[in-house]
Protein backbone atom coordinates (compact mmCIF):
# COMPACT_ATOMS: atom_id res chain seq x y z
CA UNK A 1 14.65 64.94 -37.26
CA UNK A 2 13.12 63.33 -40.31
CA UNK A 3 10.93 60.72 -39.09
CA UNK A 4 7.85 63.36 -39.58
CA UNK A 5 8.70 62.93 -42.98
CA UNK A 6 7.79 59.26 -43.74
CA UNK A 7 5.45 57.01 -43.24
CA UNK A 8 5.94 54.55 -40.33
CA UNK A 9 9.58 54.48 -38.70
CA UNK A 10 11.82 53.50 -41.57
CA UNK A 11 9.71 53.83 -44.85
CA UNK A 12 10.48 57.14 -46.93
CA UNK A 13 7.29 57.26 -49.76
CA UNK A 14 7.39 60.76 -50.98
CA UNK A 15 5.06 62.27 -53.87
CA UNK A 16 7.21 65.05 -55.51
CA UNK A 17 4.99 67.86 -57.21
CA UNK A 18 7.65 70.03 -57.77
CA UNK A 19 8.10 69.65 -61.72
CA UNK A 20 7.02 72.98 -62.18
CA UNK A 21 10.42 74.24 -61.58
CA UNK A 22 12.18 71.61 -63.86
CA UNK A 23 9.94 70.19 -66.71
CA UNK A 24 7.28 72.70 -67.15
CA UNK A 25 3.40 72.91 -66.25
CA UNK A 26 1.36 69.62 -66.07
CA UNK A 27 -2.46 70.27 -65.88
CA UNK A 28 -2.28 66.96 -63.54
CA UNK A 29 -0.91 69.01 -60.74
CA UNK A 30 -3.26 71.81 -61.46
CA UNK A 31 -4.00 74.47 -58.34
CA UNK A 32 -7.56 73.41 -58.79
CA UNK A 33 -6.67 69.87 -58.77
CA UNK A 34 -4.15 69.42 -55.96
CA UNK A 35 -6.22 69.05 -53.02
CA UNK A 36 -8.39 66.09 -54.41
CA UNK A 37 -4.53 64.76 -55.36
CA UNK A 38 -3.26 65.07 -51.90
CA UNK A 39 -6.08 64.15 -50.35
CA UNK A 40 -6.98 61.10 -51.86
CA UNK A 41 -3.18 59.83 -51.85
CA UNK A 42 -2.71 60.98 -48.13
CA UNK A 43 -2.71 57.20 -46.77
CA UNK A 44 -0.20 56.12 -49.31
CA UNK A 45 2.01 58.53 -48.80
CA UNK A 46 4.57 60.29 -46.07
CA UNK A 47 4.87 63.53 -47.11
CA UNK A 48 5.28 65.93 -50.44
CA UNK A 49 7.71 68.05 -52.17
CA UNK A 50 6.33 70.95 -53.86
CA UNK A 51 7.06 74.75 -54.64
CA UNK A 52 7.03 77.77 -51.88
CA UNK A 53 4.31 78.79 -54.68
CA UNK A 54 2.36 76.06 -54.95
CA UNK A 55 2.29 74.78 -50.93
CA UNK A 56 0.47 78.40 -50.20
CA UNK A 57 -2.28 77.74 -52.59
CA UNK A 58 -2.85 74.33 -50.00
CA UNK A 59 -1.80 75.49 -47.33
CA UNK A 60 -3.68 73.98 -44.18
CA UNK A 61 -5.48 71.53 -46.69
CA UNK A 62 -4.85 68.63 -45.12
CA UNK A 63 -1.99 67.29 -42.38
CA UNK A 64 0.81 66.06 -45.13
CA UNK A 65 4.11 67.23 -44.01
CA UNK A 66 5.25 69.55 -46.78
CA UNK A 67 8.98 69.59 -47.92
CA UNK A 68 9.81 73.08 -49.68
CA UNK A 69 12.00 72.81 -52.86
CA UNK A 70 14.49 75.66 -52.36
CA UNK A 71 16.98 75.42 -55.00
CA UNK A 72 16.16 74.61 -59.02
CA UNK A 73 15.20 76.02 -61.88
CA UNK A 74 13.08 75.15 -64.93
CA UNK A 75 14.88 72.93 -67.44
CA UNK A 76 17.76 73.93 -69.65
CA UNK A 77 18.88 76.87 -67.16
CA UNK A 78 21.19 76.80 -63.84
CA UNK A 79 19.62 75.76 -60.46
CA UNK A 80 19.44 78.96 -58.14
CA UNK A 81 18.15 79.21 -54.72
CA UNK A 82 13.87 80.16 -54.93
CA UNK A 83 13.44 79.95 -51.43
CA UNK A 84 14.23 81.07 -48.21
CA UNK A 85 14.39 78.73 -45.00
CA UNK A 86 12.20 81.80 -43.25
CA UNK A 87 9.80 81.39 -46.04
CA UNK A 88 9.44 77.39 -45.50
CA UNK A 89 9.08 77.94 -41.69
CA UNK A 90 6.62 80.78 -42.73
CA UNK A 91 4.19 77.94 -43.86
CA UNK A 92 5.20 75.51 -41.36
CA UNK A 93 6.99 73.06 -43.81
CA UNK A 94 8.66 70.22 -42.25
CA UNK A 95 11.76 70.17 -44.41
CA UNK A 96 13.65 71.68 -47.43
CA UNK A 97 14.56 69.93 -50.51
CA UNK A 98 17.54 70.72 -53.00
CA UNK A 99 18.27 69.91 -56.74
CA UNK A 100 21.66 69.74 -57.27
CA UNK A 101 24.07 68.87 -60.16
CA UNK A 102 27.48 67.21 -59.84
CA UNK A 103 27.63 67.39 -64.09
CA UNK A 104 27.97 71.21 -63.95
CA UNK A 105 31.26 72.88 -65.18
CA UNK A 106 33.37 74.63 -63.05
CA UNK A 107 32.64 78.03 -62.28
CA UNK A 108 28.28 76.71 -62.15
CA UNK A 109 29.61 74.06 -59.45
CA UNK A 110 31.65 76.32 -57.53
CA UNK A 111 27.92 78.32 -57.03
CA UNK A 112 25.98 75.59 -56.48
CA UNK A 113 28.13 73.85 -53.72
CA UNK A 114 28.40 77.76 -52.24
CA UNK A 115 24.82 78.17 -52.35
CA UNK A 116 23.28 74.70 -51.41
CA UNK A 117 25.93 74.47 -48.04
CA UNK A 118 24.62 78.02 -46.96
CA UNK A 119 20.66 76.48 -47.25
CA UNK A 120 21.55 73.48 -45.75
CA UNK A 121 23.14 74.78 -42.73
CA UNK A 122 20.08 77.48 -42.49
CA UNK A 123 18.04 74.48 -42.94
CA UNK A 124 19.38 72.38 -40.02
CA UNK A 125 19.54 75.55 -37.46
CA UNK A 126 16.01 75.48 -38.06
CA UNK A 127 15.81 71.88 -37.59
CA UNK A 128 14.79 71.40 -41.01
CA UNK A 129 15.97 68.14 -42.88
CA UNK A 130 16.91 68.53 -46.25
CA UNK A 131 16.08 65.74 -49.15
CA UNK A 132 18.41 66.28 -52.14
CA UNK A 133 17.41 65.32 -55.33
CA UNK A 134 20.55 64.40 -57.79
CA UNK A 135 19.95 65.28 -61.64
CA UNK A 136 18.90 62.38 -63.29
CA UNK A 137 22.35 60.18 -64.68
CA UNK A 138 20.51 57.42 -66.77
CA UNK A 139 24.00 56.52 -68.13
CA UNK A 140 26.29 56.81 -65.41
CA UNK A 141 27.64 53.99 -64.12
CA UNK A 142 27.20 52.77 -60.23
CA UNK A 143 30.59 53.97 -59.24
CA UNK A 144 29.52 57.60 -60.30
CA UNK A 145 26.69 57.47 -59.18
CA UNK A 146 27.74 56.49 -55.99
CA UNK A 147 29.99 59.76 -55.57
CA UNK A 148 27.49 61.56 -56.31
CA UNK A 149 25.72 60.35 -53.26
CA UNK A 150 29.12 60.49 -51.13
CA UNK A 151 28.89 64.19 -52.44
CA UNK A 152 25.61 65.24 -51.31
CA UNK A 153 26.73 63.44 -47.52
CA UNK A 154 28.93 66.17 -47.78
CA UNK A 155 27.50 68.76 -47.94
CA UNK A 156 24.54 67.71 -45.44
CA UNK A 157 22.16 65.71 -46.84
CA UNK A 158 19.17 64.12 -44.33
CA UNK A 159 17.76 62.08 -47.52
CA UNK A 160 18.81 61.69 -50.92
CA UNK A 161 16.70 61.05 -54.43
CA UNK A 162 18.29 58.98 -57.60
CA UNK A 163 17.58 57.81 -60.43
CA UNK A 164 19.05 54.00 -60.23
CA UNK A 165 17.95 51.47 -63.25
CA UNK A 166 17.65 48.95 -60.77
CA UNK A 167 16.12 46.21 -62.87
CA UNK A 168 18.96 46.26 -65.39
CA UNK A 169 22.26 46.03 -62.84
CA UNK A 170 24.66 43.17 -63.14
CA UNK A 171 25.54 41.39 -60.17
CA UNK A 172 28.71 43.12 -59.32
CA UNK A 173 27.35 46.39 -59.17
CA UNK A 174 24.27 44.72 -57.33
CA UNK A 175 26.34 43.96 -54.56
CA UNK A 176 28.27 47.24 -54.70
CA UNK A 177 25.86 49.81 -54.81
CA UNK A 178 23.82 47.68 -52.18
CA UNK A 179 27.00 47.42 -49.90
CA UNK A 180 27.86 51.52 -50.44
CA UNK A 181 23.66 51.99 -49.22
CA UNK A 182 24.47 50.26 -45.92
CA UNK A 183 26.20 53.73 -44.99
CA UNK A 184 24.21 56.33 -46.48
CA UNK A 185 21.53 58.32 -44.83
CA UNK A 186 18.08 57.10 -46.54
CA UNK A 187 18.11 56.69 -50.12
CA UNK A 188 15.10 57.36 -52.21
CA UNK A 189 14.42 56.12 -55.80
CA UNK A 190 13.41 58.61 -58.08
CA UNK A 191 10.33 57.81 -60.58
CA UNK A 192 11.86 59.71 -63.35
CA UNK A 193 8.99 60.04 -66.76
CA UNK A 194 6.25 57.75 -66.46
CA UNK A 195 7.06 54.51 -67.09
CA UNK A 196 5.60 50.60 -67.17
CA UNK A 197 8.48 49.45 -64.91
CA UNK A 198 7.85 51.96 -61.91
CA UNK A 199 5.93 49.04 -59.83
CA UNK A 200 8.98 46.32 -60.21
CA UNK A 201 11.90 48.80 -59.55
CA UNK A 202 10.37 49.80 -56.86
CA UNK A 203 10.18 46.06 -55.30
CA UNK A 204 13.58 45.80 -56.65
CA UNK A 205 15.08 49.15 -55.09
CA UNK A 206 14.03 47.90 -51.56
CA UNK A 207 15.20 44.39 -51.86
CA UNK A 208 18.64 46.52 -52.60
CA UNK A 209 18.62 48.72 -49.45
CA UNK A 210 16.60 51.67 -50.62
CA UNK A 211 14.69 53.46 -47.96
CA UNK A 212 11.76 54.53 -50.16
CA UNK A 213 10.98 56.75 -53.35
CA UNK A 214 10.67 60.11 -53.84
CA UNK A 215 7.61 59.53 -57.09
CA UNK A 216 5.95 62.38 -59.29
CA UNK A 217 4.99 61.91 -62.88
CA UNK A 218 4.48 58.13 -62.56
CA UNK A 219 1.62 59.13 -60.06
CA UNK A 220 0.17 62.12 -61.44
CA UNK A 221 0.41 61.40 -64.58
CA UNK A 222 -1.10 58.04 -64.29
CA UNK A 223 -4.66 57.26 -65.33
CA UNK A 224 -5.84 56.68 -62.10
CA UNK A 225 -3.19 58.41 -59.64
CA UNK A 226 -4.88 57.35 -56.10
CA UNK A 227 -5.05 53.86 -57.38
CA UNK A 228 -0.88 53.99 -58.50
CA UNK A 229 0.05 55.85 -54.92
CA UNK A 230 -1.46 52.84 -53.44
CA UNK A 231 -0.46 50.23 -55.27
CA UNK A 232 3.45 51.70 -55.09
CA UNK A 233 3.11 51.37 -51.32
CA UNK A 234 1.57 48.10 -51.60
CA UNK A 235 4.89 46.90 -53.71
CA UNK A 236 7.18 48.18 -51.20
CA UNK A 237 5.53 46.79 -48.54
CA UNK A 238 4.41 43.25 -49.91
């Protein structure tokens, strides 16, 4: 059900243009700009995550499978559900992403798991895998972040999107978090802001047992973002 999703049999690269919904407008990602982005990173990459919005203005573009983000909200307010699963078949998107939250308080996470196991179930009637895409936890430590995985397994999840400082791990949580990935559906590093080390912990995140990366801002944002979507893949790969 997801293999339409990546590129090759077992290698997840994902360009995620969905910020408008969490960190605001970025002129990178511009409607007038998109379909030279997507369609000079189309070789480097297996599919893309963007808004219900945003996929109509490209609709038919070019042959990326499109992944719907369904459930978010911009930053600083609670994630709600934007989308309908008759909406992403309505456009003939090949899957359905989530943003969820395992930090909320109580009465927020009762709504979100509510919501988010209703989508997903809609999703998968509609044979529809769904990526979910865990709030960023720079601090948290590999044994929470690992529940939050176990917690989106759950509740469904075909893929799953982190934020792992992979570079800086010790060796005991090395050898944990790569032992806990052995049983997870496909794991997908998440970029996070733009930063120098994005080529390394990307080697580094597949040496561990990471299935791919789920990239935005360190692509679009880059000076040359054709040239960085290619040489990501080329770091996986090499």
């Amino acid at each position: 059900m997801i293999n339409v999703l990546s590129l090759g049999d077992k290698f997840w690269p994902i360009l995620a243009l969905d910020h408008g919904l969490t960190v605001g407008h970025d002129d990178s990602v511009s409607t007038l700009k998109l379909p030279g982005l997507l369609d000079g990173c189309q070789e480097d990459i297996g599919s893309v995550v963007m808004t219900y919005g945003l996929a109509r203005f490209v609709r038919g573009h070019n042959n990326l499978p499109v992944i719907i983000q369904c459930f978010g909200a911009p930053l600083g307010h609670p994630k709600v559900q934007v989308c309908s699963v008759d909406r992403v078949l309505g456009i003939d998107a090949k899957g359905v992403a989530v943003q969820v939250d395992f930090s909320l308080s109580e009465e927020p996470f009762r709504y979100q798991l509510r919501s988010v196991s209703r989508l997903v179930g809609q999703a998968h009637e509609a044979n529809l895998p769904v990526l979910f895409m865990v709030a960023p936890q720079e601090a948290a430590n590999i044994s929470h972040l690992s529940q939050s995985i176990r917690f989106c397994i759950e509740l469904g999840a075909d893929l799953i999107k982190v934020r792992c400082n992979v570079l800086s791990l010790d060796q005991e949580s090395y050898s944990e978090f790569g032992e806990f990935l052995g049983g997870s559906p496909p794991l997908l590093l998440a970029g996070g802001a733009a930063n120098s080390n994005i080529l390394p912990e990307v080697s580094a995140a597949r040496e561990l047992g990471f299935s791919g990366y789920c990239i935005g801002r360190n692509i679009f944002q880059a000076s040359n973002p054709l040239m960085m979507s290619r040489k990501l893949r080329e770091a996986w790969q090499n």
